[in-house]
N, C-alpha and C. Protein backbone atom coordinates (compact mmCIF):
# COMPACT_ATOMS: atom_id res chain seq x y z
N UNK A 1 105.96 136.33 182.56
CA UNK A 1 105.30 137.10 181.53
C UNK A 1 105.51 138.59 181.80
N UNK A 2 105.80 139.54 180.89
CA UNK A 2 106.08 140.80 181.02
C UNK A 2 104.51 141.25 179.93
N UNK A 3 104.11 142.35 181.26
CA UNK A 3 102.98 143.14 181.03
C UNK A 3 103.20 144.61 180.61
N UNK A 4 102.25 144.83 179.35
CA UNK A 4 103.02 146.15 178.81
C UNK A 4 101.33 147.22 178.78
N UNK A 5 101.46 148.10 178.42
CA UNK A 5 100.27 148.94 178.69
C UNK A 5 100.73 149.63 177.53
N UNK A 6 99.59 149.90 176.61
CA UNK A 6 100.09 150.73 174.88
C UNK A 6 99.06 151.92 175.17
N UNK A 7 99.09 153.00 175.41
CA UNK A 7 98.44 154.21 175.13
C UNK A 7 98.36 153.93 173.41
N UNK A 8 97.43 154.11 172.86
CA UNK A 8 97.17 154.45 171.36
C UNK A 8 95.97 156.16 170.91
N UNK A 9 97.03 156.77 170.21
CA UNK A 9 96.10 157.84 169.70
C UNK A 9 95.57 157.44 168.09
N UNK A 10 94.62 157.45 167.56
CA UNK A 10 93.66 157.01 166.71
C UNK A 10 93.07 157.68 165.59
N UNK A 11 93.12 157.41 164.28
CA UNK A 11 92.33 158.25 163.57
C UNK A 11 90.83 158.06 164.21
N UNK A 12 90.59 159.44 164.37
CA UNK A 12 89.18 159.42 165.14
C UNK A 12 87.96 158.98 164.21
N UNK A 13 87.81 158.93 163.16
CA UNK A 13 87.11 158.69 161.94
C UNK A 13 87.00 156.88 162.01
N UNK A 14 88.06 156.49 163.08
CA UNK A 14 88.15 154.88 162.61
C UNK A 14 88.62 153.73 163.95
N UNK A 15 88.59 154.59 164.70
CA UNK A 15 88.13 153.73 166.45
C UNK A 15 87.94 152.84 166.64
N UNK A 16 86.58 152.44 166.30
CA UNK A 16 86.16 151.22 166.60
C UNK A 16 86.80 150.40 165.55
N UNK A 17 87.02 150.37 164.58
CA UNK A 17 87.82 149.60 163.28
C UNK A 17 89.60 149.29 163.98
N UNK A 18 90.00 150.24 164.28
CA UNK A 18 91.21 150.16 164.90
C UNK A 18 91.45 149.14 166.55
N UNK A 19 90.53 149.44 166.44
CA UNK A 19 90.33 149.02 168.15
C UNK A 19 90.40 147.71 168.08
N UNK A 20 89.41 146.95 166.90
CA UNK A 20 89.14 145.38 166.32
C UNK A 20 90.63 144.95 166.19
N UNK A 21 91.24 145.86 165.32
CA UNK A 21 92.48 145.18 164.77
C UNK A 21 93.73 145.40 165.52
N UNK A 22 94.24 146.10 166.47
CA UNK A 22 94.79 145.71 167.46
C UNK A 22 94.01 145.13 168.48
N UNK A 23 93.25 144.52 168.86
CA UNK A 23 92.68 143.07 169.56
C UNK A 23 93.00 141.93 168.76
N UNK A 24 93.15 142.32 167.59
CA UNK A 24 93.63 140.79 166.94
C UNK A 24 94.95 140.48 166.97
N UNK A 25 95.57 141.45 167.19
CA UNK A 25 97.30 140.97 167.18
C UNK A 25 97.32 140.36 168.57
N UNK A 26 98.46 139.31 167.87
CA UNK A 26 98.79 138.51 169.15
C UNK A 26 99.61 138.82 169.97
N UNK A 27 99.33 138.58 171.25
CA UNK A 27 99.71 139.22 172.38
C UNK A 27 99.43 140.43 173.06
N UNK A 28 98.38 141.01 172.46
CA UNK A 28 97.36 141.67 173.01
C UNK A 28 95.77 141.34 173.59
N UNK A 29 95.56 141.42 174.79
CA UNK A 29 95.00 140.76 175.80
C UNK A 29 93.58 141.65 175.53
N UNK A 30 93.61 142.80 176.05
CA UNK A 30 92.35 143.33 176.29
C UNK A 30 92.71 145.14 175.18
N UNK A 31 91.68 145.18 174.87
CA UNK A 31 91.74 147.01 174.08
C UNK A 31 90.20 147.82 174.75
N UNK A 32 90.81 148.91 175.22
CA UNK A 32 89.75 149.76 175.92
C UNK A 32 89.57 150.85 175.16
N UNK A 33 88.38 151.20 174.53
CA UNK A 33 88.27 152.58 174.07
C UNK A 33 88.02 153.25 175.46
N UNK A 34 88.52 154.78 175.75
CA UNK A 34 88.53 155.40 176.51
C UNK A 34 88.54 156.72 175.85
N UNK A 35 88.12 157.93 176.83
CA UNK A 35 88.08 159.65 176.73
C UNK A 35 89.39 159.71 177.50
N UNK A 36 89.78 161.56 177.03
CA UNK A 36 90.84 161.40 177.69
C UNK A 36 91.46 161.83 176.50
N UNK A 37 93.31 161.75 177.23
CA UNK A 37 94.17 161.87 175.78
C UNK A 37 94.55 161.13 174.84
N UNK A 38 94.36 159.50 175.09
CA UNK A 38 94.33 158.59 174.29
C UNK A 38 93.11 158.22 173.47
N UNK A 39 93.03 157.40 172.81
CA UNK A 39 91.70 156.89 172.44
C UNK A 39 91.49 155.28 172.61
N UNK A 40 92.32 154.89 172.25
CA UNK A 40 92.35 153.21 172.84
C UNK A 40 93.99 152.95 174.04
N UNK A 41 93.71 151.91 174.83
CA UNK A 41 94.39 151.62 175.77
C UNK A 41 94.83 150.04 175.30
N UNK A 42 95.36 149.47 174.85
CA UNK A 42 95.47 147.91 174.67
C UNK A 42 96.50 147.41 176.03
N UNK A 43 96.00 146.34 176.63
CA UNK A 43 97.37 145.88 177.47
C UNK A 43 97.68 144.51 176.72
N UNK A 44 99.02 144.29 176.95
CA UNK A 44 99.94 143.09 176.04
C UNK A 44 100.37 142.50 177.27
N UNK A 45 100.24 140.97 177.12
CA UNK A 45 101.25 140.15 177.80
C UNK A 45 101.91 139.11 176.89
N UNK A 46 103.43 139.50 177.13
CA UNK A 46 104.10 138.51 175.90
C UNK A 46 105.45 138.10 177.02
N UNK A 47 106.30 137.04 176.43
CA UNK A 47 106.85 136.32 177.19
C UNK A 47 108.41 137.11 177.65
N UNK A 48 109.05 138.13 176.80
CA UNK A 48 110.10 138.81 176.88
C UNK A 48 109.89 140.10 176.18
N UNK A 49 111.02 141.03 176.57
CA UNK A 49 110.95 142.41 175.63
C UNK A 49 111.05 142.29 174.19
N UNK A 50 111.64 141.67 173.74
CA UNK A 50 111.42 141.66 172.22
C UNK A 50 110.29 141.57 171.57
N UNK A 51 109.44 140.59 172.01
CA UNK A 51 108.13 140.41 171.68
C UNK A 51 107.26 141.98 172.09
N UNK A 52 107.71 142.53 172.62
CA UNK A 52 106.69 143.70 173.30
C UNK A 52 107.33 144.71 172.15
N UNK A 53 108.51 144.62 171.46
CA UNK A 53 108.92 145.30 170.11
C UNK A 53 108.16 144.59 169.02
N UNK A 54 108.34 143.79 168.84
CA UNK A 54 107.29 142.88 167.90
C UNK A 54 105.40 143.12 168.00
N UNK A 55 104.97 143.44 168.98
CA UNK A 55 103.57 143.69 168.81
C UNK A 55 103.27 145.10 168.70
N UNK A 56 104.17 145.83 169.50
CA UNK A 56 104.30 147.23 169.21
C UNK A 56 104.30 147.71 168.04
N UNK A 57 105.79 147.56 167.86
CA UNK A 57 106.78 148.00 166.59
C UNK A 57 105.93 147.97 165.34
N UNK A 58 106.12 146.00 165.16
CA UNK A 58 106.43 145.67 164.03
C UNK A 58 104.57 145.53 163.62
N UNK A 59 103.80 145.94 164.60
CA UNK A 59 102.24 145.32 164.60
C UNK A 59 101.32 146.57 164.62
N UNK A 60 100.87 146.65 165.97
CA UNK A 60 100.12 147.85 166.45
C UNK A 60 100.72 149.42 165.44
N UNK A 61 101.71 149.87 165.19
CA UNK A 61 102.24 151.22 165.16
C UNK A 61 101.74 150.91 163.63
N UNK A 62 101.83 149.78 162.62
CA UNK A 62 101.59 149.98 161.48
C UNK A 62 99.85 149.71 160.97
N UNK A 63 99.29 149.70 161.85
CA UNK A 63 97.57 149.49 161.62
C UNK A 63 97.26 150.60 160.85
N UNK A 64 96.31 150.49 160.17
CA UNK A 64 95.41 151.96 159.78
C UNK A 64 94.80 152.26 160.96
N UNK A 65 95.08 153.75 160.91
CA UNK A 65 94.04 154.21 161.76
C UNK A 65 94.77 154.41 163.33
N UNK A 66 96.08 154.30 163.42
CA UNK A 66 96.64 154.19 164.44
C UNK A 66 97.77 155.43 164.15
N UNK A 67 98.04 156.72 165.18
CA UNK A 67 98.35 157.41 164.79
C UNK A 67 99.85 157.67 165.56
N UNK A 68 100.02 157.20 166.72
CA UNK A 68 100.61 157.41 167.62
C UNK A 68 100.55 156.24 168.78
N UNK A 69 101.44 156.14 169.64
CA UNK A 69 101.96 155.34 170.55
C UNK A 69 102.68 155.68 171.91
N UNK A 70 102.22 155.11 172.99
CA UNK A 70 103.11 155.18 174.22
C UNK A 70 103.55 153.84 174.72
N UNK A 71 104.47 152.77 174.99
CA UNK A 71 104.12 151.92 175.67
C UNK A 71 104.98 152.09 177.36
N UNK A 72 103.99 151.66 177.93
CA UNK A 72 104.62 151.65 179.69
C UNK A 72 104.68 150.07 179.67
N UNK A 73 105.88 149.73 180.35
CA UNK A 73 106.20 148.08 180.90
C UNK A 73 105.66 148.20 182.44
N UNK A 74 104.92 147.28 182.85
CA UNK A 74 104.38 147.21 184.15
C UNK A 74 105.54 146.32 185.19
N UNK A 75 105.91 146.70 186.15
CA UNK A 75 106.84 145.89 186.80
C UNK A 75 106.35 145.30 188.08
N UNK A 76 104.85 145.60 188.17
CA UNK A 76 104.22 144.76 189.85
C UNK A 76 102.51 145.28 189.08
N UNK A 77 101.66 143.86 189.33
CA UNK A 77 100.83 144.42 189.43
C UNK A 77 99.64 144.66 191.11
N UNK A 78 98.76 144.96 190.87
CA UNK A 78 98.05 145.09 191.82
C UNK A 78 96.88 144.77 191.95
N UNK A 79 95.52 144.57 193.01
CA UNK A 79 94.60 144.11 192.75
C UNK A 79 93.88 144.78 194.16
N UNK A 80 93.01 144.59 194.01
CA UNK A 80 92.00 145.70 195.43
C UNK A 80 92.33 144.51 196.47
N UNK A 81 92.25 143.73 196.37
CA UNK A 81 92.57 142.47 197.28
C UNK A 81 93.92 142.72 197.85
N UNK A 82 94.96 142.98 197.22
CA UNK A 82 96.12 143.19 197.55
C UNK A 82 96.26 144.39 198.57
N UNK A 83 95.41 145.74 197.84
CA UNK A 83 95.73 146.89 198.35
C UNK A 83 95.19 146.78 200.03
N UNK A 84 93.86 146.42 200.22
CA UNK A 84 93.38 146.24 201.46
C UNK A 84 93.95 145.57 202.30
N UNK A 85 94.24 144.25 201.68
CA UNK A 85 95.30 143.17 202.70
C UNK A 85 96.85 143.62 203.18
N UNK A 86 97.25 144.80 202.77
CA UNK A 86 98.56 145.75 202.87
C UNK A 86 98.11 146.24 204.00
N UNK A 87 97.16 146.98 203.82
CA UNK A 87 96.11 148.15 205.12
C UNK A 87 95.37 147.51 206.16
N UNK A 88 95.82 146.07 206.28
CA UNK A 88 94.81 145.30 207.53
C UNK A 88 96.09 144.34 208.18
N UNK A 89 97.47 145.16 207.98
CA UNK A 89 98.04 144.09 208.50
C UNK A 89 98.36 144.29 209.91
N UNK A 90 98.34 143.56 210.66
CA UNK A 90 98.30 143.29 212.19
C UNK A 90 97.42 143.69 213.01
N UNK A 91 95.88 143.53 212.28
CA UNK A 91 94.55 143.81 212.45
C UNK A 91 94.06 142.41 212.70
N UNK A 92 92.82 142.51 213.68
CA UNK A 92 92.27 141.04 214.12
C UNK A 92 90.76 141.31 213.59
């Protein structure tokens, strides 16, 4: 599965409305309203790059209320579990 991360900038007037409707497209997992320079964060997991053009592209970029776009492809993820167990190695 290839994990993608969508920065979204937002008509500010319509956030929470926007926010609903990219959560409904498929292959979008979780949507975070956040402060900051974005306004919503959605992460996507879909099975190849095309599909990550397809929820992007052909989905998310044409919503109302959606003004703008970044997407980052994630290539490792991480977990606090991971990070510590890196920092305890050849520790008793």
């Amino acid at each position: 599965m290839i994990t993608a991360i969508v920065l979204i900038q937002a008509d500010v007037n319509q956030i929470p409305e926007t926010a609903q409707a990219v959560a409904d497209v498929p292959g979008v997992i979780e949507v975070y309203s956040c402060a900051g320079d974005v306004d919503l964060i959605a992460k996507i997991k879909v099975r190849d790059h095309e599909q990550i053009a397809d929820v992007v592209t052909d989905k998310i970029n044409r919503l109302p209320g959606v003004r703008h776009t970044a997407t980052h492809i994630a290539f490792r993820s991480y977990s606090s579990s991971d990070v510590e167990g890196g920092f305890s190695i050849g520790e008793e």
